[in-house]
PDB file of N, CA and C in Angstrom:
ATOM      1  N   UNK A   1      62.884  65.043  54.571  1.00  0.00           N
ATOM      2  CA  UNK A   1      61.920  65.467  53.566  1.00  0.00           C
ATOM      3  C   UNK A   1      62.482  66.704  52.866  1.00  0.00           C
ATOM      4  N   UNK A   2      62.553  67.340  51.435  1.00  0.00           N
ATOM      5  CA  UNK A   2      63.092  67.941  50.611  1.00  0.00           C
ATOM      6  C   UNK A   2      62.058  69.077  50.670  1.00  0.00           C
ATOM      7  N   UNK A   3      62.353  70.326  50.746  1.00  0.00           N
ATOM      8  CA  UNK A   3      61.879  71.108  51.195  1.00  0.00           C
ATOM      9  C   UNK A   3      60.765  71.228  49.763  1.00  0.00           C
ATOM     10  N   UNK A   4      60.492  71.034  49.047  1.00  0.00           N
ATOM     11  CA  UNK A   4      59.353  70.978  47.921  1.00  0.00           C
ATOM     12  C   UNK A   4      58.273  69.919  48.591  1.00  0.00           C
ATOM     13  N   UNK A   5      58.831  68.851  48.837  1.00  0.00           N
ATOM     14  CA  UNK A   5      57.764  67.852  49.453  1.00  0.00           C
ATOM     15  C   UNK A   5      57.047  68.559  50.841  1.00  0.00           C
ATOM     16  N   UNK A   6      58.134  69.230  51.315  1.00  0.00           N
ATOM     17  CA  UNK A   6      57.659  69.648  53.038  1.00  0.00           C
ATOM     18  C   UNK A   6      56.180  70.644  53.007  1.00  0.00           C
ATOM     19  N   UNK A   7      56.549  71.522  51.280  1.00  0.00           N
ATOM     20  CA  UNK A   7      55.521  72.279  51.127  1.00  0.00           C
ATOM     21  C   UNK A   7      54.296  72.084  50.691  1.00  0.00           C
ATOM     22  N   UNK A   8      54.610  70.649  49.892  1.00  0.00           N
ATOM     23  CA  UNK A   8      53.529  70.396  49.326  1.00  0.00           C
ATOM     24  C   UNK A   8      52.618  69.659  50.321  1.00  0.00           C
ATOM     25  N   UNK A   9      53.312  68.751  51.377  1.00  0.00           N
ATOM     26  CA  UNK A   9      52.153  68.765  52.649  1.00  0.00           C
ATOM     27  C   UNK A   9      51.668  69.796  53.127  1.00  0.00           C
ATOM     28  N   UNK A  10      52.550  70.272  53.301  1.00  0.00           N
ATOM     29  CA  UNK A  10      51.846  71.442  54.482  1.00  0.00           C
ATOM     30  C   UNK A  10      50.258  72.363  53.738  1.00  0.00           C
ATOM     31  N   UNK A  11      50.610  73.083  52.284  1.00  0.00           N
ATOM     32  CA  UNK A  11      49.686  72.974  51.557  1.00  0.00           C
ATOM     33  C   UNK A  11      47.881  72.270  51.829  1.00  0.00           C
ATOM     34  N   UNK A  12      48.576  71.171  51.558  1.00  0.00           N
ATOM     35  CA  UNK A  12      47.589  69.827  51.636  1.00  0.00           C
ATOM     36  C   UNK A  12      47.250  69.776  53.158  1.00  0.00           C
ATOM     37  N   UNK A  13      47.746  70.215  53.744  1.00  0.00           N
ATOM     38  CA  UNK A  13      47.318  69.808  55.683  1.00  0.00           C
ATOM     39  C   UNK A  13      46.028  71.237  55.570  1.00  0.00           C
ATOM     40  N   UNK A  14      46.624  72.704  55.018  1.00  0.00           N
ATOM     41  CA  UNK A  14      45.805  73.492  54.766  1.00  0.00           C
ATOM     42  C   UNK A  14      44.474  73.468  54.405  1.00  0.00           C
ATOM     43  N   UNK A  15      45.151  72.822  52.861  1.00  0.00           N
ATOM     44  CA  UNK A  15      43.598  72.597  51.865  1.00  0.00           C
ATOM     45  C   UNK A  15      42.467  71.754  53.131  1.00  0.00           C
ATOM     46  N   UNK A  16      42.766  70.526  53.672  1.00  0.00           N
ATOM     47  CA  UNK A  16      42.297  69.664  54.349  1.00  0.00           C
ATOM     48  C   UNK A  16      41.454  70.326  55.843  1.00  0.00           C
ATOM     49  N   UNK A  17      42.291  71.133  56.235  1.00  0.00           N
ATOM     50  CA  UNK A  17      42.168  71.929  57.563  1.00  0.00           C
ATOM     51  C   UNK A  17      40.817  72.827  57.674  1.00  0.00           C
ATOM     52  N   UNK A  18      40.730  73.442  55.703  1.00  0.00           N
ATOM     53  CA  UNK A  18      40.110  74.422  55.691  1.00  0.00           C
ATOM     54  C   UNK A  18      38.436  73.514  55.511  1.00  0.00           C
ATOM     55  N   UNK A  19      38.585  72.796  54.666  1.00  0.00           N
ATOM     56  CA  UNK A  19      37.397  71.755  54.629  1.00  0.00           C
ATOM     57  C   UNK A  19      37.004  71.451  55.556  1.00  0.00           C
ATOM     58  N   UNK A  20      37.360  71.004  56.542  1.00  0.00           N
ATOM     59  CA  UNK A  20      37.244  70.487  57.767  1.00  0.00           C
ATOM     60  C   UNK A  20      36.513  71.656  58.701  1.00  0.00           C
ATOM     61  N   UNK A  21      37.360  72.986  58.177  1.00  0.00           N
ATOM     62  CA  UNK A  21      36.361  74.028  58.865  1.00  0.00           C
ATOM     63  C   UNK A  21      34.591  74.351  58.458  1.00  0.00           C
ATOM     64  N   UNK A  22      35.010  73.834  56.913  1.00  0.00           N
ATOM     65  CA  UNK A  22      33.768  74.283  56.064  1.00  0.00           C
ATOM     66  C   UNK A  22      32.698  73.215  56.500  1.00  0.00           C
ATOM     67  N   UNK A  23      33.170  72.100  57.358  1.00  0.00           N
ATOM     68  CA  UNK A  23      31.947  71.185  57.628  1.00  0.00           C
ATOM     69  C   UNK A  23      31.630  71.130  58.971  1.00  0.00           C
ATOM     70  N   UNK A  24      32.449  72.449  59.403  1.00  0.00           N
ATOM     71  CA  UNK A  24      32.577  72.165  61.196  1.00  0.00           C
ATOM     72  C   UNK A  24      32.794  71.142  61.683  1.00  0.00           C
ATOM     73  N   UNK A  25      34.364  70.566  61.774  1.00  0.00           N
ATOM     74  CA  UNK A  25      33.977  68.997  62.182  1.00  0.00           C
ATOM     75  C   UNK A  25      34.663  69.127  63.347  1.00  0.00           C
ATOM     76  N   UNK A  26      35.299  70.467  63.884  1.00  0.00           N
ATOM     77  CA  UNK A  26      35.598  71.079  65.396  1.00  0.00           C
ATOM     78  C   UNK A  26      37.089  70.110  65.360  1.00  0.00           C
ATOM     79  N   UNK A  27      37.690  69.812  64.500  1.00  0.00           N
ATOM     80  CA  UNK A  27      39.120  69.141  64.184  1.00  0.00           C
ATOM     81  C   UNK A  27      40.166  70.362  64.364  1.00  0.00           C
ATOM     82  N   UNK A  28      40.874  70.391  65.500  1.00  0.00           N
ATOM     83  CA  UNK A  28      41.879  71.192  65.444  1.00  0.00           C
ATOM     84  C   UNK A  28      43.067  70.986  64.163  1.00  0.00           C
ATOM     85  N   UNK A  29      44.050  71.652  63.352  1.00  0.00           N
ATOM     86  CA  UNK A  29      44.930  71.284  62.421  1.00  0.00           C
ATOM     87  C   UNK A  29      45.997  70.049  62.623  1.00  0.00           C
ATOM     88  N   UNK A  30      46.652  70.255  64.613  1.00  0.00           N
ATOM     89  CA  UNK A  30      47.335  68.998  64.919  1.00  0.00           C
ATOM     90  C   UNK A  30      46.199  67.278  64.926  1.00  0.00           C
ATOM     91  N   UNK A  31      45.185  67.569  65.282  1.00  0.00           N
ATOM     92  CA  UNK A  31      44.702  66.031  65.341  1.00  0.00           C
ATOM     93  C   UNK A  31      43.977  65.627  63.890  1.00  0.00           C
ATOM     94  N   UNK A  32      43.468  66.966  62.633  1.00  0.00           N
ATOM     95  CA  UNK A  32      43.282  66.536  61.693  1.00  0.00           C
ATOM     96  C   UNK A  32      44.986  66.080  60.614  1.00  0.00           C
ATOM     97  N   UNK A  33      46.106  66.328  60.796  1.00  0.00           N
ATOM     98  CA  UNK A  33      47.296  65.838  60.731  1.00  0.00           C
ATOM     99  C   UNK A  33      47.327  64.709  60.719  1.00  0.00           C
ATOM    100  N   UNK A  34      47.085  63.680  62.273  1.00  0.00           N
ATOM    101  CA  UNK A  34      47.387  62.803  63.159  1.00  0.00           C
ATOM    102  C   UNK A  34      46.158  61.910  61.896  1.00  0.00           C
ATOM    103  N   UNK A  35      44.972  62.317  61.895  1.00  0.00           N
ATOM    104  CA  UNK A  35      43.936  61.197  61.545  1.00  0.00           C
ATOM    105  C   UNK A  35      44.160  60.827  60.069  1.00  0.00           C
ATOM    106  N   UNK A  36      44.940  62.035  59.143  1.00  0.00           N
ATOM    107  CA  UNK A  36      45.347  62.172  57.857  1.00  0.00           C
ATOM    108  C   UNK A  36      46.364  61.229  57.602  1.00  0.00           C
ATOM    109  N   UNK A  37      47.434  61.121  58.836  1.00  0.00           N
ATOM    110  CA  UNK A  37      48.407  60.168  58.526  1.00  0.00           C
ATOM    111  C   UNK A  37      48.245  58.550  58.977  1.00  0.00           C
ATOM    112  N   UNK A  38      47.244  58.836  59.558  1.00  0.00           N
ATOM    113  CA  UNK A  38      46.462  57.244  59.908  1.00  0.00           C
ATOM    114  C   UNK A  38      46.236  57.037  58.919  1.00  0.00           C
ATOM    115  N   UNK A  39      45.369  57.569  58.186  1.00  0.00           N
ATOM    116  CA  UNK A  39      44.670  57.065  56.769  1.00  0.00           C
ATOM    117  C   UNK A  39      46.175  56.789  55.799  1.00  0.00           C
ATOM    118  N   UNK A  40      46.702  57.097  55.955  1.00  0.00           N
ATOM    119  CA  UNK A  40      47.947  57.479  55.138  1.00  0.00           C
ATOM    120  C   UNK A  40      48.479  55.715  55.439  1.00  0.00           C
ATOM    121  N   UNK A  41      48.707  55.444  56.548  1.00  0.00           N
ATOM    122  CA  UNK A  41      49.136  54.308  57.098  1.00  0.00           C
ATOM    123  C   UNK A  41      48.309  53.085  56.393  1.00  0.00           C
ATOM    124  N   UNK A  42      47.230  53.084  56.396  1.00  0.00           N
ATOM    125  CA  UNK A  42      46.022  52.054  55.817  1.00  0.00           C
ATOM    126  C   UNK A  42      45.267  51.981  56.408  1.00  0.00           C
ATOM    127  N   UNK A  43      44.997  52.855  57.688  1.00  0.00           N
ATOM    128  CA  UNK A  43      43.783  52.869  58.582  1.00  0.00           C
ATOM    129  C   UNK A  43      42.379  53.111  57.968  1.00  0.00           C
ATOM    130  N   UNK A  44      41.235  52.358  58.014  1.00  0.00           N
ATOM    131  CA  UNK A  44      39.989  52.385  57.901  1.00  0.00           C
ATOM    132  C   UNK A  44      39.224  53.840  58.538  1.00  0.00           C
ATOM    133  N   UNK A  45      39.632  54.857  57.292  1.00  0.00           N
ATOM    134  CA  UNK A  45      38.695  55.937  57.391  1.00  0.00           C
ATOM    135  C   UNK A  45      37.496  56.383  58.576  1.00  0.00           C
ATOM    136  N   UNK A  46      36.467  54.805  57.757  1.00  0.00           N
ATOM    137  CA  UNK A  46      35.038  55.032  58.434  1.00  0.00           C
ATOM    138  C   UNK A  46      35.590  54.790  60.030  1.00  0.00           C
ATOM    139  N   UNK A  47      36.482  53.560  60.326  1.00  0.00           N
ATOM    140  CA  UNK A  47      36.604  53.662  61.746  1.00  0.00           C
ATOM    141  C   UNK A  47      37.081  54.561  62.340  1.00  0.00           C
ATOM    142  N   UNK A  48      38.175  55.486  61.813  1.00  0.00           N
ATOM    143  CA  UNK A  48      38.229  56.557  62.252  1.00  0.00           C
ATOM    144  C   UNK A  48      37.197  57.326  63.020  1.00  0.00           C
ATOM    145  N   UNK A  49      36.482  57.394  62.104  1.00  0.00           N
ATOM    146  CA  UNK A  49      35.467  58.745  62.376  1.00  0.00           C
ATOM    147  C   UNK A  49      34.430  57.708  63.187  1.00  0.00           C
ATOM    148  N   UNK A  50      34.682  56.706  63.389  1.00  0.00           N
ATOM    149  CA  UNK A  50      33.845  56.056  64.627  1.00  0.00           C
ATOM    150  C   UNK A  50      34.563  56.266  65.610  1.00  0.00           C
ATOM    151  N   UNK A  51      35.454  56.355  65.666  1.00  0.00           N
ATOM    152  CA  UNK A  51      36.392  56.651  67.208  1.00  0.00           C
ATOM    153  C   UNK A  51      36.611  57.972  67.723  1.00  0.00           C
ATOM    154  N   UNK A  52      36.156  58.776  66.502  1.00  0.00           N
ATOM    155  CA  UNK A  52      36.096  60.422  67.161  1.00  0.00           C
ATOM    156  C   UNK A  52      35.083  60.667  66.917  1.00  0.00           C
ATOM    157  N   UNK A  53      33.691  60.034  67.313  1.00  0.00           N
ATOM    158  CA  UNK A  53      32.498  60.198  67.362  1.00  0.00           C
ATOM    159  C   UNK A  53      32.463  59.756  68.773  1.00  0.00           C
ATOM    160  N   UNK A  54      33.228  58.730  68.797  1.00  0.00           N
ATOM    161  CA  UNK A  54      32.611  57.927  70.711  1.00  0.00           C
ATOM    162  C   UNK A  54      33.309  58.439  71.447  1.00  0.00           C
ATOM    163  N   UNK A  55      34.966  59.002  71.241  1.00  0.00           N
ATOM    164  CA  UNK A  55      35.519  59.929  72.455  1.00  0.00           C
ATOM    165  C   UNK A  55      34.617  60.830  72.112  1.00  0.00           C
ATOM    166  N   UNK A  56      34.008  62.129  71.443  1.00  0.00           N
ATOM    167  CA  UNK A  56      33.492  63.150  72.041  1.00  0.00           C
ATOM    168  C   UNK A  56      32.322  62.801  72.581  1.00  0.00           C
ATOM    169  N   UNK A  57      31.610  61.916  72.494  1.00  0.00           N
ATOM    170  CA  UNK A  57      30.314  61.374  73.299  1.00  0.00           C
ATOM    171  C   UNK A  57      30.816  60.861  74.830  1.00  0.00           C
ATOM    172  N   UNK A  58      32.001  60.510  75.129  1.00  0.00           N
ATOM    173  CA  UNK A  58      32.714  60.366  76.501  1.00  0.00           C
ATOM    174  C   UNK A  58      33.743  61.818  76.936  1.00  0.00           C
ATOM    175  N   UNK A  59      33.877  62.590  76.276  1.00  0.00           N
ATOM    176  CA  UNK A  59      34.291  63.469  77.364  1.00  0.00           C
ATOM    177  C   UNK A  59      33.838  64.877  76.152  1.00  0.00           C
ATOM    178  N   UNK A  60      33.109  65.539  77.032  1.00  0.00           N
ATOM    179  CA  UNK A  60      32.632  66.941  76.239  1.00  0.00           C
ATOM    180  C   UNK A  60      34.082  68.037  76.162  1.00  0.00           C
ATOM    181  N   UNK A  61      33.581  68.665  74.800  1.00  0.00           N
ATOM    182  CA  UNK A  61      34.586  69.820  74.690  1.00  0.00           C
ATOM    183  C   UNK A  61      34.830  70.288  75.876  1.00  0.00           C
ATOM    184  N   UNK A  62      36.242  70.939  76.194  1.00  0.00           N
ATOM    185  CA  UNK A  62      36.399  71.863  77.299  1.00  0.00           C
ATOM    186  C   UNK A  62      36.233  73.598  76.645  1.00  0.00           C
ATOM    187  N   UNK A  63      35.666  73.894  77.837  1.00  0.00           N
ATOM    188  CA  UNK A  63      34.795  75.068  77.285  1.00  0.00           C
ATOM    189  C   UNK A  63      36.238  76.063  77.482  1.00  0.00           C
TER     190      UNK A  63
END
């Protein structure tokens, strides 16, 4: 990756990171990455966020 592209993700992982704070969605920056590049792949969004709705309903935050 060409160091202009490298920035312009990283940027974008930011912009994304910070939203994510603004809605509290308790998404650390590495697993909102991971779910960004799913979508990226062609993964179904909404299922996404069905699958990190039912793991945190099976194992609670660690305090």
């Amino acid at each position: 990756m060409d160091p202009e592209a490298a920035r312009s993700a990283r940027e974008s992982l930011d912009l994304a990171f910070h939203m994510s704070n603004i809605l509290n969605t308790g998404l650390d920056r590495h697993s909102l990455s991971i779910l960004i590049a799913l979508c990226d792949l062609g993964v179904n969004p909404e299922a996404l966020a069905a699958v990190v709705k039912e793991l945190r309903k099976e194992k609670p935050p660690s305090q």
